[in-house]
C-alpha atoms as a PDB file:
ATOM      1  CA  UNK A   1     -23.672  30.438  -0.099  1.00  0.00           C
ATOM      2  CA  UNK A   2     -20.780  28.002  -1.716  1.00  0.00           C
ATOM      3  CA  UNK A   3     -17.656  27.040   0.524  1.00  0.00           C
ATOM      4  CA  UNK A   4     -14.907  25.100  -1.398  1.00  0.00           C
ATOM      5  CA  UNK A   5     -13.529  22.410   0.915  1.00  0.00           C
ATOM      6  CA  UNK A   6     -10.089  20.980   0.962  1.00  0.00           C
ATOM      7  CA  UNK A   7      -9.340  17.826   3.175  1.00  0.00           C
ATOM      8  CA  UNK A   8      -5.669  16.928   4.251  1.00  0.00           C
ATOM      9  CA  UNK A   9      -4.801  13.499   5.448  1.00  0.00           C
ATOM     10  CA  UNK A  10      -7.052  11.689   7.519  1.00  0.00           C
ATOM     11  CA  UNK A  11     -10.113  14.685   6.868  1.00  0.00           C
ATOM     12  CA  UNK A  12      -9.528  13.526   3.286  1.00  0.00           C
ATOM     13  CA  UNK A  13     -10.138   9.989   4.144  1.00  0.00           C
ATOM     14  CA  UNK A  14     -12.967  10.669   6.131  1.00  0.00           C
ATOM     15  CA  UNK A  15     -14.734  12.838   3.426  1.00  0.00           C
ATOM     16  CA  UNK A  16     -13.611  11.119   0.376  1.00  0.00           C
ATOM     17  CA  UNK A  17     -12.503  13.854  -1.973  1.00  0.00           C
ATOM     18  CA  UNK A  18      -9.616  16.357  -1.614  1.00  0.00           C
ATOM     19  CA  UNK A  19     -12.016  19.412  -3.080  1.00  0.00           C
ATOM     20  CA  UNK A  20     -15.490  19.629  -1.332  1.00  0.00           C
ATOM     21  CA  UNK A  21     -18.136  22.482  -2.207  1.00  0.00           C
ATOM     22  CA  UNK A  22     -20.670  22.848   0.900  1.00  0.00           C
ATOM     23  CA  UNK A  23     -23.775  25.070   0.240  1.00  0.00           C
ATOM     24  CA  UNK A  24     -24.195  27.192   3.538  1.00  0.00           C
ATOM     25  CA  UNK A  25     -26.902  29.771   4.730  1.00  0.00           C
ATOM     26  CA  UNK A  26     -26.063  33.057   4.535  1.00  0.00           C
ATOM     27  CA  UNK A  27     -25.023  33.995   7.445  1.00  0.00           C
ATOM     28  CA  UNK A  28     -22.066  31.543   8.542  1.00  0.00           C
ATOM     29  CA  UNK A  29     -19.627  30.900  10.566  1.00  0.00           C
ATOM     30  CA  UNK A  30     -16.421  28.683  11.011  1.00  0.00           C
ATOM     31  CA  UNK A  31     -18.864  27.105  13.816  1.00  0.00           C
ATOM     32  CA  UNK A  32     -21.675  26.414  11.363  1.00  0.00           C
ATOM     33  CA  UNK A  33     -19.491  25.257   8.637  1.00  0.00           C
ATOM     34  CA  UNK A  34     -18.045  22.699  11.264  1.00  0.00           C
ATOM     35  CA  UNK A  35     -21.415  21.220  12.461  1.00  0.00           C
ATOM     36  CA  UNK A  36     -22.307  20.920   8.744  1.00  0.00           C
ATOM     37  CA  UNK A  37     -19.570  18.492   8.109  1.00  0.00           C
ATOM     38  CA  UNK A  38     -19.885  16.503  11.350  1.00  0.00           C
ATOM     39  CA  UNK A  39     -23.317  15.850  10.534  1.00  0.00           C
ATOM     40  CA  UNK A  40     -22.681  15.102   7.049  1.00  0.00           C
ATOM     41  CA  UNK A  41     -19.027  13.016   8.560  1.00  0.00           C
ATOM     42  CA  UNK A  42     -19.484  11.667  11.887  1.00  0.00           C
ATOM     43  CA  UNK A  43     -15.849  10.258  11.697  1.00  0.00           C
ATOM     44  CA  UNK A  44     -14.778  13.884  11.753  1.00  0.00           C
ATOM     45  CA  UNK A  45     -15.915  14.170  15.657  1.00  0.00           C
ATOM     46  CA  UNK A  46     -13.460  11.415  16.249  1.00  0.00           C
ATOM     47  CA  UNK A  47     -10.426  13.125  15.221  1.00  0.00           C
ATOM     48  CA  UNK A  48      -8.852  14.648  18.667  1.00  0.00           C
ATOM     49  CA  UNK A  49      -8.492  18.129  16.792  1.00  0.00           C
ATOM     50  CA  UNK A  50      -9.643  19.605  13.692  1.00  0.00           C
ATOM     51  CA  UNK A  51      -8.248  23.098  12.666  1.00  0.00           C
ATOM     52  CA  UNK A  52     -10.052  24.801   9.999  1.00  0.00           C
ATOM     53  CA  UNK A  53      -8.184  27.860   7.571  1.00  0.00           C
ATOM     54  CA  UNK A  54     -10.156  30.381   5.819  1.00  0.00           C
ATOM     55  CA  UNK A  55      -8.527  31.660   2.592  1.00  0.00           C
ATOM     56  CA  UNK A  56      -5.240  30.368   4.661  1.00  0.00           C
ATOM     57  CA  UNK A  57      -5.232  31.468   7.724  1.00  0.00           C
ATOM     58  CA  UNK A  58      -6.027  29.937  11.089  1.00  0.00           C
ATOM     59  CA  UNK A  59      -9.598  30.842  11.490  1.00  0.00           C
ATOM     60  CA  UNK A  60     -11.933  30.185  15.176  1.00  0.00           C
ATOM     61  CA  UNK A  61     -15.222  29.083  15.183  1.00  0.00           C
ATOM     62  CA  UNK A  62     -16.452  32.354  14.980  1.00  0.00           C
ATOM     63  CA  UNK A  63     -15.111  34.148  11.773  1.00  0.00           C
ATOM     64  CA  UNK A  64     -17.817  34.668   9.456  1.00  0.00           C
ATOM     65  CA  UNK A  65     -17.798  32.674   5.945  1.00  0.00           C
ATOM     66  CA  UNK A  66     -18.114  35.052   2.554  1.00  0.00           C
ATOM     67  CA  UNK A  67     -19.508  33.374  -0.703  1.00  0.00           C
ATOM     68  CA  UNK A  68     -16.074  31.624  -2.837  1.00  0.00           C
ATOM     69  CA  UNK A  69     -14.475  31.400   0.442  1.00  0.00           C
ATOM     70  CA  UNK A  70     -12.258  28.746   0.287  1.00  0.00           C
ATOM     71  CA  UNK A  71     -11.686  26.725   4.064  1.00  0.00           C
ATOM     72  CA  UNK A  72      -9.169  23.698   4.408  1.00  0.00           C
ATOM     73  CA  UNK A  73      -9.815  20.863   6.688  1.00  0.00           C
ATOM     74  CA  UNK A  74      -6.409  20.251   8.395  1.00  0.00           C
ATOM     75  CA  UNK A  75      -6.315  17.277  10.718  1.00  0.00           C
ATOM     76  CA  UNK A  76      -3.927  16.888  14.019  1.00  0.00           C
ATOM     77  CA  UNK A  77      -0.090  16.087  12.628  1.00  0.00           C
ATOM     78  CA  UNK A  78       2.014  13.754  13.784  1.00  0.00           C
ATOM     79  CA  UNK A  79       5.678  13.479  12.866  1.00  0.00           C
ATOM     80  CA  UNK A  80       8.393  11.632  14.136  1.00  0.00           C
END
């Protein structure tokens, strides 16, 4: 199944591109999706947290993924 990607901030420096499409098995979760991009980022792992949003909301590592779903990337924010 297709996931579109969106990176924020530093995620977006790590991957490269704002809009991402990640080809998935069918079934997936959050957690999958997650070890799919660390693999294919390493620098992601580095990042102290990660939150990721399905269609957006807040989503845990296991809410399954649906084809189209879109997920955003959202790394920790700092703000003075």
């Amino acid at each position: 199944m297709k996931i579109s990607l969106l990176s924020f901030g530093i995620a977006k420096d790590i991957t490269g591109q704002r809009f991402l499409d990640v080809e998935l098995p069918s079934p997936a979760t959050v957690g999958d999706l997650r070890s799919v991009l660390v693999k294919q980022f390493p620098r992601l792992s580095e990042l102290a947290s990660v939150r990721l949003a399905v269609n957006s909301e807040y989503a845990d590592e296991s809410v399954f993924l649906s084809e189209n779903d879109e997920v955003a990337l959202i790394p920790p924010v700092s703000g003075g």
